[in-house]
N, C-alpha and C. Protein backbone atom coordinates (compact mmCIF):
# COMPACT_ATOMS: atom_id res chain seq x y z
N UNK A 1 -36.75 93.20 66.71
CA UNK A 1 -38.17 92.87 66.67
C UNK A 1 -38.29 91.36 66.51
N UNK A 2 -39.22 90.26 67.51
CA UNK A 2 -39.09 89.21 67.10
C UNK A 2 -40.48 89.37 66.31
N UNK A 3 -40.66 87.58 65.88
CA UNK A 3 -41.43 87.00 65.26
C UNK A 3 -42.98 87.40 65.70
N UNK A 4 -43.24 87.15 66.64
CA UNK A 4 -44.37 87.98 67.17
C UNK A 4 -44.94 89.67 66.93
N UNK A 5 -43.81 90.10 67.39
CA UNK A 5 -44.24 91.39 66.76
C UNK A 5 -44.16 91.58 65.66
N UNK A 6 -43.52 91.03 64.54
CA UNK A 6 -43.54 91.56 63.00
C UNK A 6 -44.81 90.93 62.61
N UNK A 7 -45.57 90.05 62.87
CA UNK A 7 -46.91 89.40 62.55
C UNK A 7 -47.69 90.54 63.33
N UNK A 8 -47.14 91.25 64.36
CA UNK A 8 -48.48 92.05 64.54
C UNK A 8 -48.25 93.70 63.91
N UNK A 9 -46.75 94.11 63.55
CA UNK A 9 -46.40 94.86 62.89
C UNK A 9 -47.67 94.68 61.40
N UNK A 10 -47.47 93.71 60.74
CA UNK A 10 -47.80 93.39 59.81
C UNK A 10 -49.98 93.37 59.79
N UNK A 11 -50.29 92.86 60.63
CA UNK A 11 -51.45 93.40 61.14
C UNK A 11 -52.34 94.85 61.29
N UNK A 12 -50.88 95.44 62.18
CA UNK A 12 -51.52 96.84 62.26
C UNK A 12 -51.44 97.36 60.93
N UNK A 13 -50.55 97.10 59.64
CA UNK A 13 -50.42 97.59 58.16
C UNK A 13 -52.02 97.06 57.35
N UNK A 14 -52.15 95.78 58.24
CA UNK A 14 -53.48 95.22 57.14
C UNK A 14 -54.80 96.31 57.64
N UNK A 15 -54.74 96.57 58.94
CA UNK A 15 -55.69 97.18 59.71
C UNK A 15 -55.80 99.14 59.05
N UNK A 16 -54.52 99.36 58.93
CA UNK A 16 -54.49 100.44 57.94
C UNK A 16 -55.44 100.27 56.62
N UNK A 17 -54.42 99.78 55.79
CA UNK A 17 -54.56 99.44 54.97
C UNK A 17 -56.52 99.63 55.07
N UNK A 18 -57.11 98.83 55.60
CA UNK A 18 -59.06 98.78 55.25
C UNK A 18 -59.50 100.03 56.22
N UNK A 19 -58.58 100.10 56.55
CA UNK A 19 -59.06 101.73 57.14
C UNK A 19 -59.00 103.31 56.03
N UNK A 20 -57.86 102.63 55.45
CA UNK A 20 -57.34 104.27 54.26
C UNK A 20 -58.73 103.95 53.22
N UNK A 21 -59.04 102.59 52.92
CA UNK A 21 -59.69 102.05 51.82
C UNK A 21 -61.18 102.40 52.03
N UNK A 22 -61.43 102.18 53.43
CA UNK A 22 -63.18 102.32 53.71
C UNK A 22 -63.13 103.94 53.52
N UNK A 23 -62.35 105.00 54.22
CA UNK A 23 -62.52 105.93 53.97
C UNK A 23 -62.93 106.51 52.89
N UNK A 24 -61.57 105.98 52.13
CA UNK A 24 -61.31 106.64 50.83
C UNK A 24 -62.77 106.72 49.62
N UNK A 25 -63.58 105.19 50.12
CA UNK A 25 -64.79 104.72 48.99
C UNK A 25 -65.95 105.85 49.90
N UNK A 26 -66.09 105.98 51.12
CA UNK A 26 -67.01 106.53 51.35
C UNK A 26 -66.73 107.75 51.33
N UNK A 27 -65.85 108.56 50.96
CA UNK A 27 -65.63 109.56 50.45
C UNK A 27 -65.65 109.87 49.16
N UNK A 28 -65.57 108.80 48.10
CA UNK A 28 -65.44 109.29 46.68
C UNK A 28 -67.16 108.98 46.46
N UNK A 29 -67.89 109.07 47.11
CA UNK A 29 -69.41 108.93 46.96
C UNK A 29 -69.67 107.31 45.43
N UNK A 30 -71.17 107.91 44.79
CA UNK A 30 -71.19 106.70 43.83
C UNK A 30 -69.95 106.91 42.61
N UNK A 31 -69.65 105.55 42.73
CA UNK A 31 -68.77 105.02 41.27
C UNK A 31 -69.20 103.98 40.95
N UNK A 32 -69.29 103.50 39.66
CA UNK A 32 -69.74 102.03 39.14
C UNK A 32 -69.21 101.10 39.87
N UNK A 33 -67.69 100.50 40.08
CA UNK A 33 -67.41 99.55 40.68
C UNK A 33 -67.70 99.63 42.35
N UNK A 34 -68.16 100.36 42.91
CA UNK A 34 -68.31 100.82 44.43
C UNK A 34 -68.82 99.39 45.37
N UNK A 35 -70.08 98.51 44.90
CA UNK A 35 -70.03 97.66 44.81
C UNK A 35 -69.03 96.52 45.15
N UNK A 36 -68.65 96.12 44.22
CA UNK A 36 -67.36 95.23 44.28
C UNK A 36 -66.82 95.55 45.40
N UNK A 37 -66.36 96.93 45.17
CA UNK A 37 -65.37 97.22 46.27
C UNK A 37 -65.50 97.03 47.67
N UNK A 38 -66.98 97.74 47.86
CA UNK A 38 -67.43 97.39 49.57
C UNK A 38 -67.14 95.70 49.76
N UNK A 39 -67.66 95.06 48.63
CA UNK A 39 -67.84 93.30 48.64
C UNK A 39 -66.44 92.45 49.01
N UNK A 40 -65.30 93.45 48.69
CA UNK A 40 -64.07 92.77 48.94
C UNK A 40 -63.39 93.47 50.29
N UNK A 41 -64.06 94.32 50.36
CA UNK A 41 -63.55 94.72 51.89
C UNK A 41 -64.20 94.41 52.93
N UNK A 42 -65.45 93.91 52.77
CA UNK A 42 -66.52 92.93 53.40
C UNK A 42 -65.95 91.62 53.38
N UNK A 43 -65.38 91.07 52.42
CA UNK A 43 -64.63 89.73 52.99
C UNK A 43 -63.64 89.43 53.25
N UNK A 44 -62.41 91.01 53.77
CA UNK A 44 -61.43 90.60 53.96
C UNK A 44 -61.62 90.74 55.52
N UNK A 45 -62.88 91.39 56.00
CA UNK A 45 -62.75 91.10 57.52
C UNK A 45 -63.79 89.95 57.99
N UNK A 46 -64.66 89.96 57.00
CA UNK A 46 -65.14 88.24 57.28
C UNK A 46 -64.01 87.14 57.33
N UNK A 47 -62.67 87.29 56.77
CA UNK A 47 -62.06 86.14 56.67
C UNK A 47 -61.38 85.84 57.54
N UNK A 48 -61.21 87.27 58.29
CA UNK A 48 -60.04 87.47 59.79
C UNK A 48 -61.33 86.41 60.36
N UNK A 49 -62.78 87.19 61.03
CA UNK A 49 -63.64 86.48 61.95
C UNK A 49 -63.05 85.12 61.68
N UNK A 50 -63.67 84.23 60.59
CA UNK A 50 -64.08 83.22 60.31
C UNK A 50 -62.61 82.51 60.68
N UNK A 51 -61.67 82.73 60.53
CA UNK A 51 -60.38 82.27 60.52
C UNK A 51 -59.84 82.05 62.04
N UNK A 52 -60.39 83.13 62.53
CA UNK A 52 -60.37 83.61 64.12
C UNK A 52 -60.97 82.43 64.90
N UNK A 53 -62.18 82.22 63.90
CA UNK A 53 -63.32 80.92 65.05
C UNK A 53 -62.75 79.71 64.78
N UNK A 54 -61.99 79.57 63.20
CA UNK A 54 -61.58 78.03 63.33
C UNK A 54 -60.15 77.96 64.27
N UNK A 55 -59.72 78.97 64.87
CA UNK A 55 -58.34 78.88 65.50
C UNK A 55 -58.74 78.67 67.12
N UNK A 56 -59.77 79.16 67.56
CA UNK A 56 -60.65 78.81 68.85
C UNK A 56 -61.44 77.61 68.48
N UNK A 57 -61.94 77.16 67.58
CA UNK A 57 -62.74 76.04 67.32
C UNK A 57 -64.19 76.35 67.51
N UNK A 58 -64.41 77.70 67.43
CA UNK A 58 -65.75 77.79 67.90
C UNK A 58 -66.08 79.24 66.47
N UNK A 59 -67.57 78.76 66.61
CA UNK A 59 -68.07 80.30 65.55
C UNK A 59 -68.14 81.94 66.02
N UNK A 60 -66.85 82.73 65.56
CA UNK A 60 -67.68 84.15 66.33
C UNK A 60 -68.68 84.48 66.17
N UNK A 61 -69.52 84.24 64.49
CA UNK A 61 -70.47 85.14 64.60
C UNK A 61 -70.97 84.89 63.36
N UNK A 62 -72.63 85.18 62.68
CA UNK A 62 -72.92 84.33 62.14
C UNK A 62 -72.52 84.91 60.51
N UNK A 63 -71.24 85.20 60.60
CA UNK A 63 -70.79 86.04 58.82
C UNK A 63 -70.12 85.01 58.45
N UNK A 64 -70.84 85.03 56.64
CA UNK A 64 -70.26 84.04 55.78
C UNK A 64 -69.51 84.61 55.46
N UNK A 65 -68.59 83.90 54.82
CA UNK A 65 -67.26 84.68 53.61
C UNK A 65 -67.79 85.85 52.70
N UNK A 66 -68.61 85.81 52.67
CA UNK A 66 -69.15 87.21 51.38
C UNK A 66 -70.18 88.01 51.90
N UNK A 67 -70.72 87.77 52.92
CA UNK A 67 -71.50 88.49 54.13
C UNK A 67 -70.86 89.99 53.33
N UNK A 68 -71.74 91.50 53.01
CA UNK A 68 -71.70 92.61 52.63
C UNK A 68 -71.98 92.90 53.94
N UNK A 69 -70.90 94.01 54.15
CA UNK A 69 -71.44 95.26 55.48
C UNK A 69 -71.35 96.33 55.15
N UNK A 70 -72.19 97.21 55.17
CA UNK A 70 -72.18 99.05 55.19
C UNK A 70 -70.63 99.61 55.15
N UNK A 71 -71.17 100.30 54.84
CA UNK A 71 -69.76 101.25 54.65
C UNK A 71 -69.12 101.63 55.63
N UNK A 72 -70.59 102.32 56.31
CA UNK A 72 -70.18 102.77 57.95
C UNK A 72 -70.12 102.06 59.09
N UNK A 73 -70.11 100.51 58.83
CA UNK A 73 -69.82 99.75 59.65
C UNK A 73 -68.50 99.04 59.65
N UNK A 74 -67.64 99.03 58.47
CA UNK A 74 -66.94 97.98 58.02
C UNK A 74 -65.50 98.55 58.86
N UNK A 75 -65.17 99.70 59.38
CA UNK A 75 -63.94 100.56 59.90
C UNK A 75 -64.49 99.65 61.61
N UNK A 76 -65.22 99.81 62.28
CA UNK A 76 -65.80 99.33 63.65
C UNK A 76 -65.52 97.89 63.46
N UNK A 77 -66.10 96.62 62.28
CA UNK A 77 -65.66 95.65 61.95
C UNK A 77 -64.33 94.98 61.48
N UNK A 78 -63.95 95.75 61.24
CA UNK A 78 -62.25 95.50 60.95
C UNK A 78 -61.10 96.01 62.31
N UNK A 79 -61.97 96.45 63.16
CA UNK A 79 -61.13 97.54 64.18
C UNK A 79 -61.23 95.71 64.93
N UNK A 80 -62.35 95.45 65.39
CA UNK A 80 -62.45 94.73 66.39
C UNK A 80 -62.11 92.97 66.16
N UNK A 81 -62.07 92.85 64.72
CA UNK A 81 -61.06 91.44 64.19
C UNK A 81 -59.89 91.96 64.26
N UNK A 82 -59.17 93.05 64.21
CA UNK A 82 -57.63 92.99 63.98
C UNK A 82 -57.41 92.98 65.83
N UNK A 83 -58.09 93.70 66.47
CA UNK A 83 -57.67 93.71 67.99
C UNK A 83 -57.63 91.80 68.66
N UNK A 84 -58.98 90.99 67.56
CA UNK A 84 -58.60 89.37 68.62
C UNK A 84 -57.64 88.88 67.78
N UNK A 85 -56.97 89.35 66.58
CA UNK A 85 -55.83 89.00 66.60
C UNK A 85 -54.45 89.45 67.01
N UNK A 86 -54.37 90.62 67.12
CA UNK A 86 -53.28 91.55 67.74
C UNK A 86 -53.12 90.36 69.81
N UNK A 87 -54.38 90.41 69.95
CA UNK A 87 -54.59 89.36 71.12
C UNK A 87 -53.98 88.24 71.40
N UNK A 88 -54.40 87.86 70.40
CA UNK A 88 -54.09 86.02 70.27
C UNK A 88 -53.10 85.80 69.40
N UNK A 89 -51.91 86.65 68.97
CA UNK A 89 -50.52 86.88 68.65
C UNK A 89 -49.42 86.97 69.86
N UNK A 90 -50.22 87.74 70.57
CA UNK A 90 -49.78 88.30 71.94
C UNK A 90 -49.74 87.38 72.50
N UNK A 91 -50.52 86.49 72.37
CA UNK A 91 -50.33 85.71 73.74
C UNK A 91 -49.71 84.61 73.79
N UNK A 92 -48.60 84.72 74.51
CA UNK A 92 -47.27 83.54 74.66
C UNK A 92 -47.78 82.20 74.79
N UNK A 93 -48.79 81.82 75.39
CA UNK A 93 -49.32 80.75 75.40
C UNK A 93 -49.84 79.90 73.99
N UNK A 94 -49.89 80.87 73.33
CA UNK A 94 -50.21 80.28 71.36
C UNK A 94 -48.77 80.41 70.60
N UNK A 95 -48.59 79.39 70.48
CA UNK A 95 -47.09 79.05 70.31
C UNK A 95 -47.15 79.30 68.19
N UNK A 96 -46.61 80.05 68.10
CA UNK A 96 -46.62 80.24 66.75
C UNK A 96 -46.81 79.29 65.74
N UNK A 97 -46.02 78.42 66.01
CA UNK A 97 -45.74 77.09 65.24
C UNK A 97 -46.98 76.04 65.49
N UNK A 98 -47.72 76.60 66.04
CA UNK A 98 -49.30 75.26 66.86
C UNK A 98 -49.78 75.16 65.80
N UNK A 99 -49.74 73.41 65.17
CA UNK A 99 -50.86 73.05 64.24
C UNK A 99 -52.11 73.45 64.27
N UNK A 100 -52.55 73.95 63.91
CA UNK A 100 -54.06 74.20 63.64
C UNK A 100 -54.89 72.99 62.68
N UNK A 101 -55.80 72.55 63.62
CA UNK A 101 -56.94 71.89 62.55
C UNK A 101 -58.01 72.17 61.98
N UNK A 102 -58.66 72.79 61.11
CA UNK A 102 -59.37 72.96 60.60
C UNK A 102 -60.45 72.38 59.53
N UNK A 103 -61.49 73.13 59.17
CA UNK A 103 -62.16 72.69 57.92
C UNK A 103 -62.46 74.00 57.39
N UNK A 104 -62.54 73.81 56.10
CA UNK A 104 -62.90 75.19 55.27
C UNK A 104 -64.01 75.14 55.06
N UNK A 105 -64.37 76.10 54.47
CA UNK A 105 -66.10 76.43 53.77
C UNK A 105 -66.96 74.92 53.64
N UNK A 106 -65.79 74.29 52.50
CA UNK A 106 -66.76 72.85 52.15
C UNK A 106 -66.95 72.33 52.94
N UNK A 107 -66.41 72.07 54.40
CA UNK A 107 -66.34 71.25 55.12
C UNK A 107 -64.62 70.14 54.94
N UNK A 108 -63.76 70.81 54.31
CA UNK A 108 -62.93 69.53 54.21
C UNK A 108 -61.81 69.97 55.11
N UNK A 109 -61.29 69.27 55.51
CA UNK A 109 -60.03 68.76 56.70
C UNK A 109 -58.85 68.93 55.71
N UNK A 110 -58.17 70.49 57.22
CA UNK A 110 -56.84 70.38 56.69
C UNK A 110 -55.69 71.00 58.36
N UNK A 111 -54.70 70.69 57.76
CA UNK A 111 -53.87 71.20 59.35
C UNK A 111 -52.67 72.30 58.69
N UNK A 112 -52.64 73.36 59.58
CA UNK A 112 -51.54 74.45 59.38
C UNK A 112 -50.79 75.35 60.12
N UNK A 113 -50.06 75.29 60.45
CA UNK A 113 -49.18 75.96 61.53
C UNK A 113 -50.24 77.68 61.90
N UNK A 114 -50.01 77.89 62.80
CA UNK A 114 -50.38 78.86 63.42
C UNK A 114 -50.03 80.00 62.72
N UNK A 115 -48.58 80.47 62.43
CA UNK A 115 -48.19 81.32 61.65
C UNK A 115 -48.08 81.66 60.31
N UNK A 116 -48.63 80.23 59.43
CA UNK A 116 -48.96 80.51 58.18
C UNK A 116 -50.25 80.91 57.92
N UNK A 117 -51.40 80.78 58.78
CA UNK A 117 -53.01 81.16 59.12
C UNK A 117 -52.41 82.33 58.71
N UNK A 118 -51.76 83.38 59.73
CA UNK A 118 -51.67 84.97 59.73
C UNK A 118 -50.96 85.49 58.96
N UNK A 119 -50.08 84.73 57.92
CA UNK A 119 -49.73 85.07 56.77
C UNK A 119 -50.29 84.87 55.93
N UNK A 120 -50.98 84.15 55.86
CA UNK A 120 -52.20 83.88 54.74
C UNK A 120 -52.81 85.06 54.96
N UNK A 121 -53.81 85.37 56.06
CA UNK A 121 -54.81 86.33 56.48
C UNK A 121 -54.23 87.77 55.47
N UNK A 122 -52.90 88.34 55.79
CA UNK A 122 -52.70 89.73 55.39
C UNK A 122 -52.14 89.34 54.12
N UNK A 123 -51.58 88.22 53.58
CA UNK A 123 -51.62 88.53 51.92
C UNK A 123 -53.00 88.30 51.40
N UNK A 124 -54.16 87.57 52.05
CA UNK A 124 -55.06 87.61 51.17
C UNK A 124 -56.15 88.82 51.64
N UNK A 125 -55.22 89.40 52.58
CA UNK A 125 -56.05 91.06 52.77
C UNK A 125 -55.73 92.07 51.40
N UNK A 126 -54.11 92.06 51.18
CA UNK A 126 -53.62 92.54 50.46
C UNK A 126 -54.10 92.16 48.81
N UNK A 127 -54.17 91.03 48.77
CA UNK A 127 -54.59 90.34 47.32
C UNK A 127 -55.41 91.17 46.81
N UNK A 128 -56.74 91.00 48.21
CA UNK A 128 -58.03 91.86 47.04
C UNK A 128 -58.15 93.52 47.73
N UNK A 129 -56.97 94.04 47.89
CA UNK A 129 -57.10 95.29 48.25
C UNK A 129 -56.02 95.77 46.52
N UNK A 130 -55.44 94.53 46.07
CA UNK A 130 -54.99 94.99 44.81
C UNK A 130 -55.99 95.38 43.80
N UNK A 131 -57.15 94.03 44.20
CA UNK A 131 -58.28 93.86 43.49
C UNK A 131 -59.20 95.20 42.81
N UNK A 132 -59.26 95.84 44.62
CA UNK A 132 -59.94 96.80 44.71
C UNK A 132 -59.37 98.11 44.16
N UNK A 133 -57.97 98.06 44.72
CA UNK A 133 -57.57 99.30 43.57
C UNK A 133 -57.52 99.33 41.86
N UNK A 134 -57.85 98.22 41.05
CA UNK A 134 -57.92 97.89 39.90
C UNK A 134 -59.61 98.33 39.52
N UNK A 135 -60.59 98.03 40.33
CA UNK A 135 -61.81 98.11 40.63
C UNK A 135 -62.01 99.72 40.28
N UNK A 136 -61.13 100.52 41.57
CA UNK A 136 -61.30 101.75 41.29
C UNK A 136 -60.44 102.25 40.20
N UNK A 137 -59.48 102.03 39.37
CA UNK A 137 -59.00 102.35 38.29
C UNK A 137 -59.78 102.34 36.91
N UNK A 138 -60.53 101.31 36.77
CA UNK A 138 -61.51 100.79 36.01
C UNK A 138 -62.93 101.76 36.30
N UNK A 139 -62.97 102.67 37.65
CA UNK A 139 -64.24 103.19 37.60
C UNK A 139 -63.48 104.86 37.24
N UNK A 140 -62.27 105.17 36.96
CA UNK A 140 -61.63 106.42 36.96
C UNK A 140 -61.75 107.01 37.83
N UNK A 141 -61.50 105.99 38.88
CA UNK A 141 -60.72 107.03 40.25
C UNK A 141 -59.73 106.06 40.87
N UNK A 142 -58.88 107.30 40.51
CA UNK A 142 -57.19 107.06 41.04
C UNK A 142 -57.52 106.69 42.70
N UNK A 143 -57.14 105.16 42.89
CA UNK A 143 -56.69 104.41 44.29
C UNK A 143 -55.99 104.97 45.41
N UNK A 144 -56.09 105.10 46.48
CA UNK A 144 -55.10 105.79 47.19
C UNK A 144 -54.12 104.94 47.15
N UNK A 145 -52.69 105.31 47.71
CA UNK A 145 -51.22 104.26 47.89
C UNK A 145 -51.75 104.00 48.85
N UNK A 146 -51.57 102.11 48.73
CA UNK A 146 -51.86 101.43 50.27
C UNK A 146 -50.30 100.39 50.49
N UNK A 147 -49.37 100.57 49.68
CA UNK A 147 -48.10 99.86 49.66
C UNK A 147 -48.22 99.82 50.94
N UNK A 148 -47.10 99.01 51.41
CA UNK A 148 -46.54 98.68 52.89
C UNK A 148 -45.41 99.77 53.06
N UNK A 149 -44.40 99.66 51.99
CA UNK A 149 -44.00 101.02 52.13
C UNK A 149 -44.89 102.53 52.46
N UNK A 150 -45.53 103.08 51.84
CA UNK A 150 -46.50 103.88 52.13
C UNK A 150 -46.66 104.48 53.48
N UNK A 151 -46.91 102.31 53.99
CA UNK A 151 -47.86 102.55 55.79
C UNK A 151 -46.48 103.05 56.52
N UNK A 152 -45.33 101.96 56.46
CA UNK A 152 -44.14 102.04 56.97
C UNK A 152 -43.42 103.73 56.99
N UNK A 153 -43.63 104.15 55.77
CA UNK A 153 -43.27 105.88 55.93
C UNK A 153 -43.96 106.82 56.88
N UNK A 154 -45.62 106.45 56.41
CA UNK A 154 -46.78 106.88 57.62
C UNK A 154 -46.30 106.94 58.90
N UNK A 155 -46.03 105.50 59.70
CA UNK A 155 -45.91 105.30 61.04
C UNK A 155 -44.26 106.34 61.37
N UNK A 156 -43.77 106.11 60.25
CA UNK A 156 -42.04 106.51 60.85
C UNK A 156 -41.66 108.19 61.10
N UNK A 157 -43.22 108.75 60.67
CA UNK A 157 -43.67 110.38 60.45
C UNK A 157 -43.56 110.92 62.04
């Protein structure tokens, strides 16, 4: 497996991953932290978009970082950020290693290889999907397993 595909290996796990999670909340109906939870799974696919537009240089679309989406939207929203990156992984012409220039939220200037963007992206998918299972522990309901192991057993079924 090269380098390419384990970044998109790793993708299709993040793409799981807010897929087991959206389910799982809109299935356990109201819980106190429910909230939160939608709020962090709402910005882990705002962060793909937003991340997505500074790598084209252009805006996809008009979601801030904390932009809240429905419940029943957020599986359709996460489907269609992981596909322009599964894309634009794919494509030989984006050389892994391509500086990227950017600005963040504040506006401030910074430069980063192409392949640390998409490692950033799925640990800080993962970060607050820890978040969120702490969220639901705290509301007494047991988290589903979203390990990578987990997904990796899943797919090998």
């Amino acid at each position: 497996m090269d380098q390419r595909q384990q970044i998109q290996k790793l993708f299709q796990f993040d793409l799981w991953c807010t897929r087991k999670l959206t389910d799982f909340i809109a299935e356990a109906g109201s819980f106190k932290e429910r909230p939160a939870c939608l709020a962090f799974l709402s910005h882990i696919v705002n962060a793909q978009q937003i991340w997505f537009g500074r790598i084209l240089e252009t805006r996809i679309s008009n979601v801030e970082t904390w932009t809240e989406h429905e419940v029943k939207e957020l599986k359709s929203k996460a489907k269609i950020a992981h596909q322009m990156w599964i894309d634009l992984i794919a494509d030989h012409e984006m050389d892994l290693d391509t500086v990227i220039y950017y600005q963040n939220t504040k506006e401030v200037h910074y430069k980063r290889p192409f392949i640390d963007i998409c490692n950033h992206l799925i640990i800080h998918g993962q970060h607050h999907r820890a978040q969120i299972s702490l969220l639901l522990q705290k509301s007494d309901v047991t988290p589903p397993a979203i390990d990578y192991y987990h997904y990796t057993r899943k797919i090998s079924e």
